[in-house]
PDB file of N, CA and C in Angstrom:
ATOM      1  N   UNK A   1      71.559  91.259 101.708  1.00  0.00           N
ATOM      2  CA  UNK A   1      72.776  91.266 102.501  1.00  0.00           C
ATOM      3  C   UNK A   1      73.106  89.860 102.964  1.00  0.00           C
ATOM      4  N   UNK A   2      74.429  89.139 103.257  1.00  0.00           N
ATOM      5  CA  UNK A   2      75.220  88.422 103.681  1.00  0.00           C
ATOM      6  C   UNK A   2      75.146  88.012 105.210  1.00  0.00           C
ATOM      7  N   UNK A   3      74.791  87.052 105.265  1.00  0.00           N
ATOM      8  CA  UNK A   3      74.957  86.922 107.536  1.00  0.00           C
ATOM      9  C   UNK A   3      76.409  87.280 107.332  1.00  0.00           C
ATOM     10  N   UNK A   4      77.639  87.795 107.613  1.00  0.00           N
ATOM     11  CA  UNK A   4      78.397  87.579 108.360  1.00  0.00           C
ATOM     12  C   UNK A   4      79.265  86.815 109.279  1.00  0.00           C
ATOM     13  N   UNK A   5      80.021  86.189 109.307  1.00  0.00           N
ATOM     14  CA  UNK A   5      80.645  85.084 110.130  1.00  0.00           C
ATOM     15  C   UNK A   5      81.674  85.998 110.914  1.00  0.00           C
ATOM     16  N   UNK A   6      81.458  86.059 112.513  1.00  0.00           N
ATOM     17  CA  UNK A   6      82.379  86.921 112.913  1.00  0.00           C
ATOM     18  C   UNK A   6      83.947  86.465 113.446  1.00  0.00           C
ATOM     19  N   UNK A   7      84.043  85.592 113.060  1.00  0.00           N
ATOM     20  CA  UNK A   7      85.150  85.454 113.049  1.00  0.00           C
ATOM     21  C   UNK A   7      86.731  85.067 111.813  1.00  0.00           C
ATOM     22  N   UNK A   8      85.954  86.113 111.085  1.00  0.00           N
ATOM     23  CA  UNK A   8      86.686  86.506 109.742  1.00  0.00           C
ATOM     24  C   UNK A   8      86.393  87.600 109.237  1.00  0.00           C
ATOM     25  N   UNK A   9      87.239  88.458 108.642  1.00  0.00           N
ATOM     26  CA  UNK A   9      87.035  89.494 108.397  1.00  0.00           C
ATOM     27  C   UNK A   9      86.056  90.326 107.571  1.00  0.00           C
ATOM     28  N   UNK A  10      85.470  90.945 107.249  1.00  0.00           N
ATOM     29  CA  UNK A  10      84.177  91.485 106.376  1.00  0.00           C
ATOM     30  C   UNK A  10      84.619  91.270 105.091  1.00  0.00           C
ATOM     31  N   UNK A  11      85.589  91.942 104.524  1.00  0.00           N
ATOM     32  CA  UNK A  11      86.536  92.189 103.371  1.00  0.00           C
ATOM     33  C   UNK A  11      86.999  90.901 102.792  1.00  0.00           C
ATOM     34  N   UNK A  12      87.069  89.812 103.692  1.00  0.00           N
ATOM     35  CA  UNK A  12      87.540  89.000 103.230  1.00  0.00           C
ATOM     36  C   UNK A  12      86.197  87.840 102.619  1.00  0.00           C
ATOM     37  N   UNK A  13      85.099  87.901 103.376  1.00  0.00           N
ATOM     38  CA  UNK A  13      84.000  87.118 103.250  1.00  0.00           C
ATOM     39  C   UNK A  13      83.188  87.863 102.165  1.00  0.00           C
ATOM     40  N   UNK A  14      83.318  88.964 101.976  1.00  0.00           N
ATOM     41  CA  UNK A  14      82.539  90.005 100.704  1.00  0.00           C
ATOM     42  C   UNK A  14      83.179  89.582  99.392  1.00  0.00           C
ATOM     43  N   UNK A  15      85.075  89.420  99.477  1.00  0.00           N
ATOM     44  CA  UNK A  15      85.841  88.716  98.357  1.00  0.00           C
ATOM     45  C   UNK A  15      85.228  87.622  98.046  1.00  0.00           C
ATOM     46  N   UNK A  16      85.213  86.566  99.395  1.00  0.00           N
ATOM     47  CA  UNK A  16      84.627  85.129  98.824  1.00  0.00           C
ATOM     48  C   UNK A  16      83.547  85.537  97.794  1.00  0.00           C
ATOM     49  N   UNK A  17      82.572  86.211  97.947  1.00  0.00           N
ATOM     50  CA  UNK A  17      81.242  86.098  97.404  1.00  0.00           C
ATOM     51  C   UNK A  17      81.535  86.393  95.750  1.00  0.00           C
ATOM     52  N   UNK A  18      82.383  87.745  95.493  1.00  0.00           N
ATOM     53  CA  UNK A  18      82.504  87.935  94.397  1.00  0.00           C
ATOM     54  C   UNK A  18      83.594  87.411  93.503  1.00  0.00           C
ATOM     55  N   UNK A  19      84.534  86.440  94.611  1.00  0.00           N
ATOM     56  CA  UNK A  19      85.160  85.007  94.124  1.00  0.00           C
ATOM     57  C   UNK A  19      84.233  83.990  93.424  1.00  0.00           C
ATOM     58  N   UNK A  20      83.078  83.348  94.533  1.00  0.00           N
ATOM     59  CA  UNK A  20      82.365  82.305  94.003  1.00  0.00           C
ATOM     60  C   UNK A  20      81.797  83.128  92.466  1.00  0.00           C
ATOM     61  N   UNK A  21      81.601  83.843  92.122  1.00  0.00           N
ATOM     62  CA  UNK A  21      80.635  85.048  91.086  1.00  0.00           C
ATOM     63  C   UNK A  21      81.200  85.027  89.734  1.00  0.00           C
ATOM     64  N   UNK A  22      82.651  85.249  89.831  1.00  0.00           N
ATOM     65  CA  UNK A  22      83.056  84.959  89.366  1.00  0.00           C
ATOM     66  C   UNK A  22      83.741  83.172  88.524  1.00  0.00           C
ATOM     67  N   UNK A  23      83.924  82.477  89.615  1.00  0.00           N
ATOM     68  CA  UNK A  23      84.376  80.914  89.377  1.00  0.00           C
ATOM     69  C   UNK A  23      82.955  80.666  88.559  1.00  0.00           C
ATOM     70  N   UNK A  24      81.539  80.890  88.983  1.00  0.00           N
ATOM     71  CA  UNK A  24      80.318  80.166  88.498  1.00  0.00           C
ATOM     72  C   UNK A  24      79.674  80.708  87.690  1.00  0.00           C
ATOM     73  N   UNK A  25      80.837  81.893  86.925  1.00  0.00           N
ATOM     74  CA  UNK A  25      79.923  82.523  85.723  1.00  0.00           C
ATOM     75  C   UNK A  25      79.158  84.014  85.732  1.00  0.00           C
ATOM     76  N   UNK A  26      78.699  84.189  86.690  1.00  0.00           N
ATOM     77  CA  UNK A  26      78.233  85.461  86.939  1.00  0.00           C
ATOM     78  C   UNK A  26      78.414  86.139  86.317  1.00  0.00           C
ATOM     79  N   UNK A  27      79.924  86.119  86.951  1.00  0.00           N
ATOM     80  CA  UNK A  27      80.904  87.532  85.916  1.00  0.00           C
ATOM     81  C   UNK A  27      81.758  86.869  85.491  1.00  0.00           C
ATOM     82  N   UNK A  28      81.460  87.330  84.056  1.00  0.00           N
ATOM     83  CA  UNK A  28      82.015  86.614  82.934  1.00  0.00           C
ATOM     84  C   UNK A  28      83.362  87.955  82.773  1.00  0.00           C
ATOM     85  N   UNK A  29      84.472  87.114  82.347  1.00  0.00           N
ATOM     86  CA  UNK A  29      85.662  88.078  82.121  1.00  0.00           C
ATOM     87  C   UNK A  29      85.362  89.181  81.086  1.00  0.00           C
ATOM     88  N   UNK A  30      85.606  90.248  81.024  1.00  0.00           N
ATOM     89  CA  UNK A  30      85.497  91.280  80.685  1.00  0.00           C
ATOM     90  C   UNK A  30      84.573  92.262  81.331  1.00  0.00           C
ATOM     91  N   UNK A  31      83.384  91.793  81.982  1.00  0.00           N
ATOM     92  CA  UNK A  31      82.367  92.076  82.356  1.00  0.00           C
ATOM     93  C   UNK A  31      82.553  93.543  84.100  1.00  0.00           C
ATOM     94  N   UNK A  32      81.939  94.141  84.367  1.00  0.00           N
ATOM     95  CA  UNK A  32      81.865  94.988  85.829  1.00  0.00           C
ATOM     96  C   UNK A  32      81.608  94.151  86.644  1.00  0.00           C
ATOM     97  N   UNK A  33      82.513  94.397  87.482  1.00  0.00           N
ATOM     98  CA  UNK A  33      82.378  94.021  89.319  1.00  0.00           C
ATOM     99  C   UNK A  33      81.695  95.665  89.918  1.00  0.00           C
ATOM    100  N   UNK A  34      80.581  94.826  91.198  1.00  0.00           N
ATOM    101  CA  UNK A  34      79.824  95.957  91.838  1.00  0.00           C
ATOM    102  C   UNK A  34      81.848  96.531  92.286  1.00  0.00           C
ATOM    103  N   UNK A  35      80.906  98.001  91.908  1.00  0.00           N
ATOM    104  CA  UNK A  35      81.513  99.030  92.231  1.00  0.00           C
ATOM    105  C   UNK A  35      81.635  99.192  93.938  1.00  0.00           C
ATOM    106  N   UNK A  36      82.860 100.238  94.413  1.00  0.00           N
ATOM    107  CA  UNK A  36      82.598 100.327  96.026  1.00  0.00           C
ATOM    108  C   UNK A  36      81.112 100.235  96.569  1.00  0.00           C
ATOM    109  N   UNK A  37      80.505 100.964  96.110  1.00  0.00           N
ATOM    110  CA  UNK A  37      79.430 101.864  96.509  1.00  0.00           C
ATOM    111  C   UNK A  37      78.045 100.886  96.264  1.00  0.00           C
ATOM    112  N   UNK A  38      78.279 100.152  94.988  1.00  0.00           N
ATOM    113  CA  UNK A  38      77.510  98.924  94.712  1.00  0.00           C
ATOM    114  C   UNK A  38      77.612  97.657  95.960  1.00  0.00           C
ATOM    115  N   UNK A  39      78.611  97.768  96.612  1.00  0.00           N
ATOM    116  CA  UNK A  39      78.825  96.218  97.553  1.00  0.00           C
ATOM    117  C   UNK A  39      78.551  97.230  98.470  1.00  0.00           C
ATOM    118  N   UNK A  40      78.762  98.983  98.733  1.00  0.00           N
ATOM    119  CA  UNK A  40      78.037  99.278 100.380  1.00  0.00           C
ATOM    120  C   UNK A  40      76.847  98.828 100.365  1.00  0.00           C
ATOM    121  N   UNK A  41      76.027  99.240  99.167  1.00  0.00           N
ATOM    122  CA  UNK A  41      74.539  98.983  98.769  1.00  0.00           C
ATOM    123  C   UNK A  41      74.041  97.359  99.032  1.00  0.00           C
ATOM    124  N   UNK A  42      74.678  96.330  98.964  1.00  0.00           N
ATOM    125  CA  UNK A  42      74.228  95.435  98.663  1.00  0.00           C
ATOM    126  C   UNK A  42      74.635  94.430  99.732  1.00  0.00           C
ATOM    127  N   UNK A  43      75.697  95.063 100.463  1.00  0.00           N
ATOM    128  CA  UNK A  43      76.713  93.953 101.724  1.00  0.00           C
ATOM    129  C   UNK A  43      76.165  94.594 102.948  1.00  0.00           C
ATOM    130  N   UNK A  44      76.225  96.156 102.657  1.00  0.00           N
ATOM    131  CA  UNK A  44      76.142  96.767 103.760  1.00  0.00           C
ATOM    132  C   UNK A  44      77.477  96.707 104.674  1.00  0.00           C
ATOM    133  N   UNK A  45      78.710  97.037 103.660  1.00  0.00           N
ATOM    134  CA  UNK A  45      79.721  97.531 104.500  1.00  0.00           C
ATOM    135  C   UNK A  45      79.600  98.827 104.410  1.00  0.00           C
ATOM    136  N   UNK A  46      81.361  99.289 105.075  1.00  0.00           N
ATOM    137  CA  UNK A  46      81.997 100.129 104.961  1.00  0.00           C
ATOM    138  C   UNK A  46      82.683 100.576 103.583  1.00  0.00           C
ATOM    139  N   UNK A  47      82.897 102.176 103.052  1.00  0.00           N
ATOM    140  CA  UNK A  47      83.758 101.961 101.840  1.00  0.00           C
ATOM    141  C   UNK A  47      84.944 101.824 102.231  1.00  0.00           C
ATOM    142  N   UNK A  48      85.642 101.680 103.440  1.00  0.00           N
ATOM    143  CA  UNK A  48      87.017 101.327 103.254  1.00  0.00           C
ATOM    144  C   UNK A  48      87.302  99.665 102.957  1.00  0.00           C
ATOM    145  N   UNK A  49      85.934  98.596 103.981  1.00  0.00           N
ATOM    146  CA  UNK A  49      86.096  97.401 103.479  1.00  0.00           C
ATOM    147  C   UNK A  49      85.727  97.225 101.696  1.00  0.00           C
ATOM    148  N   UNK A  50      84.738  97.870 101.220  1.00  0.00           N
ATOM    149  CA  UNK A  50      84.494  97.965  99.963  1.00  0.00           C
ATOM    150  C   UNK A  50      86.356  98.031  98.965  1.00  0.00           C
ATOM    151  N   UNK A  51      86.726  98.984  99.339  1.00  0.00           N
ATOM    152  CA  UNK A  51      88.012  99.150  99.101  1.00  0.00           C
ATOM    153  C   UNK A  51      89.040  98.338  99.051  1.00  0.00           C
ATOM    154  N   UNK A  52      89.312  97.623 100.630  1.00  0.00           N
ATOM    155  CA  UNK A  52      89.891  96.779 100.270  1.00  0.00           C
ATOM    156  C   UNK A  52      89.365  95.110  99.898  1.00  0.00           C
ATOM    157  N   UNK A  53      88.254  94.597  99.285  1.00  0.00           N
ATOM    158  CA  UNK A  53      87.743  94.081  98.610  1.00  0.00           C
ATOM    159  C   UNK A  53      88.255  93.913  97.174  1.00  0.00           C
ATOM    160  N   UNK A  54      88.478  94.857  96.592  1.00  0.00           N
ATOM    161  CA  UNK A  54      88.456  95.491  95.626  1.00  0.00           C
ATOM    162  C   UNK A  54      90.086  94.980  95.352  1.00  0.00           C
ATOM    163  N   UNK A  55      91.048  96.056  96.184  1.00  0.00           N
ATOM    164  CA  UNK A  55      92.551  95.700  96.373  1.00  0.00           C
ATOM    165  C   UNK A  55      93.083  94.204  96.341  1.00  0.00           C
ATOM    166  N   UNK A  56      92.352  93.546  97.301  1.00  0.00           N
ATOM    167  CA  UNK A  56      92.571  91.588  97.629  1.00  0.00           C
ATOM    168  C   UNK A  56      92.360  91.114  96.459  1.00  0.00           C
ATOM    169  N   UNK A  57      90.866  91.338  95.474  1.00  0.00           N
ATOM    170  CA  UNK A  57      91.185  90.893  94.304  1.00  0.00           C
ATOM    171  C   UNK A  57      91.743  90.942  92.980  1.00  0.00           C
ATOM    172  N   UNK A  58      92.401  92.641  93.143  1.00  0.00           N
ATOM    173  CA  UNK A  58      93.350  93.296  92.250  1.00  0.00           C
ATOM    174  C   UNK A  58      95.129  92.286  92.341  1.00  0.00           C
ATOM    175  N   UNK A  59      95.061  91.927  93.511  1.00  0.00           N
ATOM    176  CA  UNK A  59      96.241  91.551  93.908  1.00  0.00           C
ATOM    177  C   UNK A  59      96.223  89.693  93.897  1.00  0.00           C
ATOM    178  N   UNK A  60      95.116  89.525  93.665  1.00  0.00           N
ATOM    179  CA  UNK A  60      95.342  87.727  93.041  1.00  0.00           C
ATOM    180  C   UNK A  60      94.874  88.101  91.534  1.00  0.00           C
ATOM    181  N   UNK A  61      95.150  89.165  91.036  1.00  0.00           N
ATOM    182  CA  UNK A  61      95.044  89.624  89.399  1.00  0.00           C
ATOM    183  C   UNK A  61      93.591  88.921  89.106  1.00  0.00           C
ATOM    184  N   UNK A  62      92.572  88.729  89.730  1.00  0.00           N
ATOM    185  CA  UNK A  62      90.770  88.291  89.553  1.00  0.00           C
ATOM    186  C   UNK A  62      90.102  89.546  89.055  1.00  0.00           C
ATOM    187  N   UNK A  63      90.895  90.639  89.220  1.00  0.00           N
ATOM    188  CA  UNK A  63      90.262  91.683  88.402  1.00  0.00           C
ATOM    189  C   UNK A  63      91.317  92.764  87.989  1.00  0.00           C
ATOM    190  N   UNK A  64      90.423  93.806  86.966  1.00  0.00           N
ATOM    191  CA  UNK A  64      91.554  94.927  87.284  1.00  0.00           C
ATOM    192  C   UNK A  64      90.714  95.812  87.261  1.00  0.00           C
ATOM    193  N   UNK A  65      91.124  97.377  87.284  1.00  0.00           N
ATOM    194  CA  UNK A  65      90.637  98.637  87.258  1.00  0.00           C
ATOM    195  C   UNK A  65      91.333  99.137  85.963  1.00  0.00           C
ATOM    196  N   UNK A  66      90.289 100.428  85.986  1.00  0.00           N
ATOM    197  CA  UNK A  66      90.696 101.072  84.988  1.00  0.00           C
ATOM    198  C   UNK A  66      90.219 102.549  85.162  1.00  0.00           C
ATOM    199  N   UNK A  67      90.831 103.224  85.368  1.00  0.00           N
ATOM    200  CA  UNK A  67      90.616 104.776  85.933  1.00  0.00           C
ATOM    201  C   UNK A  67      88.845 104.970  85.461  1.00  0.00           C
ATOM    202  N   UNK A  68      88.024 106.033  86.050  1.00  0.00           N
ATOM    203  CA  UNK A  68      87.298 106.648  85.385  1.00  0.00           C
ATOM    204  C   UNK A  68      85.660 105.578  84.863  1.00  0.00           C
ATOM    205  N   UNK A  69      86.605 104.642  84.920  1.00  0.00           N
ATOM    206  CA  UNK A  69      85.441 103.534  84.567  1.00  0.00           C
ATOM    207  C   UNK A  69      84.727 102.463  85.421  1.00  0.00           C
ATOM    208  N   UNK A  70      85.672 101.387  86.170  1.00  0.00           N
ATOM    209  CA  UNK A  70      85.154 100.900  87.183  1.00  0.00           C
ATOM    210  C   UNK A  70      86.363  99.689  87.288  1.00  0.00           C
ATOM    211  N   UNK A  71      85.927  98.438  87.619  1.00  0.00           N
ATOM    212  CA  UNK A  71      86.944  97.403  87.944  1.00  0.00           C
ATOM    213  C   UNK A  71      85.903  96.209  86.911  1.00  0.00           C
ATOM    214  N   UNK A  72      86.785  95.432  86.695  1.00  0.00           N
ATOM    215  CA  UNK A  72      86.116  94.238  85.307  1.00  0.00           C
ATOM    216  C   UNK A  72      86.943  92.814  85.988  1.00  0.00           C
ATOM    217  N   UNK A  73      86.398  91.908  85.346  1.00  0.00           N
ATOM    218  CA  UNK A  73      86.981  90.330  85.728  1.00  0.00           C
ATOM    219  C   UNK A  73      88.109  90.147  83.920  1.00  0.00           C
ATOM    220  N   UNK A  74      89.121  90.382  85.360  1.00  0.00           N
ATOM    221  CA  UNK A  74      90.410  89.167  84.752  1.00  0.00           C
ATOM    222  C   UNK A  74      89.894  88.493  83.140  1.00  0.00           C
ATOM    223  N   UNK A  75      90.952  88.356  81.898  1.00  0.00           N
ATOM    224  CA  UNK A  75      89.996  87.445  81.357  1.00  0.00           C
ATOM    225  C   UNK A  75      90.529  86.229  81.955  1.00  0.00           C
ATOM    226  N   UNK A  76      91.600  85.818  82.633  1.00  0.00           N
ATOM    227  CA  UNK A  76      92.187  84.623  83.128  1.00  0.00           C
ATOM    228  C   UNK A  76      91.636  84.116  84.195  1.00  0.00           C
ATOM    229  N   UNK A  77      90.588  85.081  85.000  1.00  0.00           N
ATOM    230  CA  UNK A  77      90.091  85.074  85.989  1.00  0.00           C
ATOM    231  C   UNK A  77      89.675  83.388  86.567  1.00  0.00           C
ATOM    232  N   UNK A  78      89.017  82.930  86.134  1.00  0.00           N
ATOM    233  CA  UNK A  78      88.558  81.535  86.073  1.00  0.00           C
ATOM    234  C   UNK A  78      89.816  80.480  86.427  1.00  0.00           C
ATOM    235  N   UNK A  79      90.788  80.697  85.123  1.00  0.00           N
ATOM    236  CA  UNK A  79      91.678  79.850  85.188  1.00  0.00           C
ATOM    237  C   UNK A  79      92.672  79.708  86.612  1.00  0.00           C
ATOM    238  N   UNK A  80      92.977  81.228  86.634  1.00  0.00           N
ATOM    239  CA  UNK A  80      93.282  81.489  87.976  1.00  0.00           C
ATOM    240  C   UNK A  80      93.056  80.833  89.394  1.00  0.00           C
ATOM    241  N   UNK A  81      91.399  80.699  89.154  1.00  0.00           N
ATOM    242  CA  UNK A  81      90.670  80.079  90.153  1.00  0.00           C
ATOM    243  C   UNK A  81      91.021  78.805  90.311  1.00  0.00           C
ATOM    244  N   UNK A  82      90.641  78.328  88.922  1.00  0.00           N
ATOM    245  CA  UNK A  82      90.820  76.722  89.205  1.00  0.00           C
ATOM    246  C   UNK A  82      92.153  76.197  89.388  1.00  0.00           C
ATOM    247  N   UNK A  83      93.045  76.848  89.279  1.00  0.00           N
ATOM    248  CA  UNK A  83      94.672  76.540  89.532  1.00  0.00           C
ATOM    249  C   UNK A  83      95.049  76.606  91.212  1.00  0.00           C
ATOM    250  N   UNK A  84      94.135  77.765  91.499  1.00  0.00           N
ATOM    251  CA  UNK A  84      94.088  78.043  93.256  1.00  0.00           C
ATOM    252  C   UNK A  84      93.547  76.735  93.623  1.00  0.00           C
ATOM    253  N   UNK A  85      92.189  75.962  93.742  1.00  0.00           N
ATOM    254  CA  UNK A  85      91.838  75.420  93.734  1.00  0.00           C
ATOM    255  C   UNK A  85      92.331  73.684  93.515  1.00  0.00           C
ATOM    256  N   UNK A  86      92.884  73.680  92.589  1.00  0.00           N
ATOM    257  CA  UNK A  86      93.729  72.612  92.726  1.00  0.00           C
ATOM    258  C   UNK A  86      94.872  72.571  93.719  1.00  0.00           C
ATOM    259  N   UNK A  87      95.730  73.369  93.698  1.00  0.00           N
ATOM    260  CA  UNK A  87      96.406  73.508  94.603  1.00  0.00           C
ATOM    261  C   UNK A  87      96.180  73.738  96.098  1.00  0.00           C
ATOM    262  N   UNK A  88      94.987  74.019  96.396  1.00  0.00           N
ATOM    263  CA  UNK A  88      94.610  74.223  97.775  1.00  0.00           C
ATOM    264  C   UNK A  88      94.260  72.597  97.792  1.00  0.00           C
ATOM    265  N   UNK A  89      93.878  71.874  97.054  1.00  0.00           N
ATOM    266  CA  UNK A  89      93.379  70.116  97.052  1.00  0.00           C
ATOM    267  C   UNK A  89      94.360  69.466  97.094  1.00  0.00           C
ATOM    268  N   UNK A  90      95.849  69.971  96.564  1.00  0.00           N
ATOM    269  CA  UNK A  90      96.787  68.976  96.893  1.00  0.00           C
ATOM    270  C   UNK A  90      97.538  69.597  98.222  1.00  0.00           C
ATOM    271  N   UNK A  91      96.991  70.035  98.894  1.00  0.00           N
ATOM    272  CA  UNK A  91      97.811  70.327 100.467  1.00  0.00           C
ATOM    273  C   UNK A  91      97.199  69.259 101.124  1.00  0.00           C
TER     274      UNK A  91
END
């Protein structure tokens, strides 16, 4: 499990993790992201933060779902990143 920083949200610091996981290879595009139930197991949240975990990175397109099966990395996923990333460097 994760220390926690309490002054940011759970959901949002559980994203970071499977942000960095993604940027450094981990999860390679095509590949499974822990499931809800996999990050209660392993973060020790809630499944609604599990949930929206899940949603935050559906919605910067870093992953997708797919009924029945589970959620996978973006294959753009990376590129994605490093475009965020630059752009957060030129502010």
């Amino acid at each position: 499990m994760i220390e926690f920083a309490p002054d940011r949200p759970r959901w949002r610091q559980v994203a970071d993790v499977i942000r960095q996981r993604i940027a450094d290879g981990t999860y390679q595009p095509g590949t499974r992201v822990p499931s809800v139930v996999e990050m209660l197991e392993e973060f020790g949240i809630a499944t609604t933060t599990g949930q929206k975990v899940h949603r935050g990175l559906r919605s910067e397109r870093l992953i997708y779902t797919e009924s029945g099966m589970g959620s996978f990395v973006a294959r753009n996923a990376a590129e994605i990143l490093k475009e965020a990333a630059r752009s957060s460097d030129d502010s």
